[in-house]
C-alpha atoms as a PDB file:
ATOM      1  CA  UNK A   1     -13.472 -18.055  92.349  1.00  0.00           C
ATOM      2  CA  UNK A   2     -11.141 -19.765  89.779  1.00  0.00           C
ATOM      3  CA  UNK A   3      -7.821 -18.208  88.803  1.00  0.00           C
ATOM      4  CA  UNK A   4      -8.431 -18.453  85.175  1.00  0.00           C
ATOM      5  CA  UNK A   5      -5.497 -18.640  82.075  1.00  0.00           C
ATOM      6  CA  UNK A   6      -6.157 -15.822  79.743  1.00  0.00           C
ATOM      7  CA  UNK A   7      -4.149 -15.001  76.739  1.00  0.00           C
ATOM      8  CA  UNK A   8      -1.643 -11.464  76.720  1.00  0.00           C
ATOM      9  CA  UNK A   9      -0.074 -11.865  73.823  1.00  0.00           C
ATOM     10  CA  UNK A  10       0.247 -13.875  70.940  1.00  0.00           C
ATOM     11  CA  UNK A  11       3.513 -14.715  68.683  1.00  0.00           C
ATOM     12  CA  UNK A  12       4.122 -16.389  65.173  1.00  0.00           C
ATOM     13  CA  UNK A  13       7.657 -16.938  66.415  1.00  0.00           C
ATOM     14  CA  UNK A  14       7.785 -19.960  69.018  1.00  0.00           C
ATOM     15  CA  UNK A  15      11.429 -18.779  70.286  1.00  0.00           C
ATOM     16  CA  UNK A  16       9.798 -15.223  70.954  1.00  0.00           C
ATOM     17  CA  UNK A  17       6.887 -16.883  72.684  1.00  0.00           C
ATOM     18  CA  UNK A  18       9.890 -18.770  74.803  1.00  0.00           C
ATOM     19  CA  UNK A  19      11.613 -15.840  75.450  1.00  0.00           C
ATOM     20  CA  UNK A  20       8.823 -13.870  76.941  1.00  0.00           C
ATOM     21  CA  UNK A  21       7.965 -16.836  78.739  1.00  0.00           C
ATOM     22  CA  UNK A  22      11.713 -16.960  80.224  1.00  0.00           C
ATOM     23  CA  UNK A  23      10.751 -13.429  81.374  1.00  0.00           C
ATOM     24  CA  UNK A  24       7.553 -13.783  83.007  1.00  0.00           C
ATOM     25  CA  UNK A  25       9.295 -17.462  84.890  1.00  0.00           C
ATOM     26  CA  UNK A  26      11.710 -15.107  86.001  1.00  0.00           C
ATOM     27  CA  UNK A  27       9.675 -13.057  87.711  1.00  0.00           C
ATOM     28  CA  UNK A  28       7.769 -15.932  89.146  1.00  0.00           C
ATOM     29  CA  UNK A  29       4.567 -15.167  86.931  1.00  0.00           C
ATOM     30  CA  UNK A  30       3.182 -18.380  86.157  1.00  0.00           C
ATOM     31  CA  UNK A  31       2.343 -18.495  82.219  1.00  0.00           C
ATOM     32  CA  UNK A  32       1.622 -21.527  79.703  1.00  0.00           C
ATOM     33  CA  UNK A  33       2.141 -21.495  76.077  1.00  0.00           C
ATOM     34  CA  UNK A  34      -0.760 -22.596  74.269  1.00  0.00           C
ATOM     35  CA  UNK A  35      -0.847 -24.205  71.053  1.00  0.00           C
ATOM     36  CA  UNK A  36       3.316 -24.703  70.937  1.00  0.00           C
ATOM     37  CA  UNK A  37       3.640 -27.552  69.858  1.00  0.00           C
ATOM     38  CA  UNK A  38       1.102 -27.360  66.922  1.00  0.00           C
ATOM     39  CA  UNK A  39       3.597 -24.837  65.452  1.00  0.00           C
ATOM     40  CA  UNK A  40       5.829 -27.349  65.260  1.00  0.00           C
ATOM     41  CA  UNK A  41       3.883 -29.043  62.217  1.00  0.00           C
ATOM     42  CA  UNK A  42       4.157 -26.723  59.170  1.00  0.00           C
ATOM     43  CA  UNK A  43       0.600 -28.180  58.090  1.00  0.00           C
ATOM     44  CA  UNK A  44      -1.179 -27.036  61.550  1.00  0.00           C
ATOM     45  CA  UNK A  45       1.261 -24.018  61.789  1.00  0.00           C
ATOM     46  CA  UNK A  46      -0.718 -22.039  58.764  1.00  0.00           C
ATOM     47  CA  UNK A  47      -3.990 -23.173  60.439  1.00  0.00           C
ATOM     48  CA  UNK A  48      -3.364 -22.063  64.158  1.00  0.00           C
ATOM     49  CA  UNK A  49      -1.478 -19.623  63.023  1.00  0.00           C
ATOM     50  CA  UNK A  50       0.144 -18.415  66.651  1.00  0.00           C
ATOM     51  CA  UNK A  51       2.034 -19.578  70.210  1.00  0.00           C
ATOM     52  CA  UNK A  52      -0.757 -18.058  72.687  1.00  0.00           C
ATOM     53  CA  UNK A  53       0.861 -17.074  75.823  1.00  0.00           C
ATOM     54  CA  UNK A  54      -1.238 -17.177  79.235  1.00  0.00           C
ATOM     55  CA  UNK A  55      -1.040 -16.399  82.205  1.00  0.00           C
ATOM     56  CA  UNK A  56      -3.607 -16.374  85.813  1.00  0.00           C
ATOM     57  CA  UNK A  57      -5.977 -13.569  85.192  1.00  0.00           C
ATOM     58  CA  UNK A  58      -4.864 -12.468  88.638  1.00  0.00           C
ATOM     59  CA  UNK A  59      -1.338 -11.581  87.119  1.00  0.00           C
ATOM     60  CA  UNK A  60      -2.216 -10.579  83.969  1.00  0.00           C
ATOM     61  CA  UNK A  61      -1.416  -6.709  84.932  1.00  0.00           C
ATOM     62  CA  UNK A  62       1.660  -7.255  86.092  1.00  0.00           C
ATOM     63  CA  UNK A  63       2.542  -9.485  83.341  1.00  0.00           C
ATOM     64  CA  UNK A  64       1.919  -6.974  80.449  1.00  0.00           C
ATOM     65  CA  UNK A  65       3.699  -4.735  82.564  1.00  0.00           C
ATOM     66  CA  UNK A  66       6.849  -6.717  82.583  1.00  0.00           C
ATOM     67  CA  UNK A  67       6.521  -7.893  79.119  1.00  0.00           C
ATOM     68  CA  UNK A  68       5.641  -3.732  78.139  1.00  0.00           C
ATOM     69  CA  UNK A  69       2.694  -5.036  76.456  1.00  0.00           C
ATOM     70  CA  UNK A  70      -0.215  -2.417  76.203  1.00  0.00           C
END
């Protein structure tokens, strides 16, 4: 079985998508932003429209838990 990345949260604010991402690191949950750098681009910014944050399915309890995300 393959440890999938799913997505717990989702931010229009790449420096609140870092800091929960500083959070989750510090609690040694592995997590990925998706779509980061595409926010960078003010073009692609209003047509992805969000930093996805994932993490391993496996952890994706404890990592809502930690971020207090319902």
């Amino acid at each position: 079985m393959t440890d999938e990345l799913m997505t717990i949260a989702e931010y229009s604010d790449p420096n609140e998508a870092n800091v929960a991402k500083s959070k989750l690191t510090s609690e040694n949950i592995f997590c990925f932003l998706a779509d980061e750098e595409l926010m960078e681009s003010p073009t692609l910014r209003t047509v992805i429209g969000s930093v996805k944050l994932q993490v391993k399915s496996s952890d994706a309890e404890r990592a809502k838990q930690t971020l207090d995300i319902e």
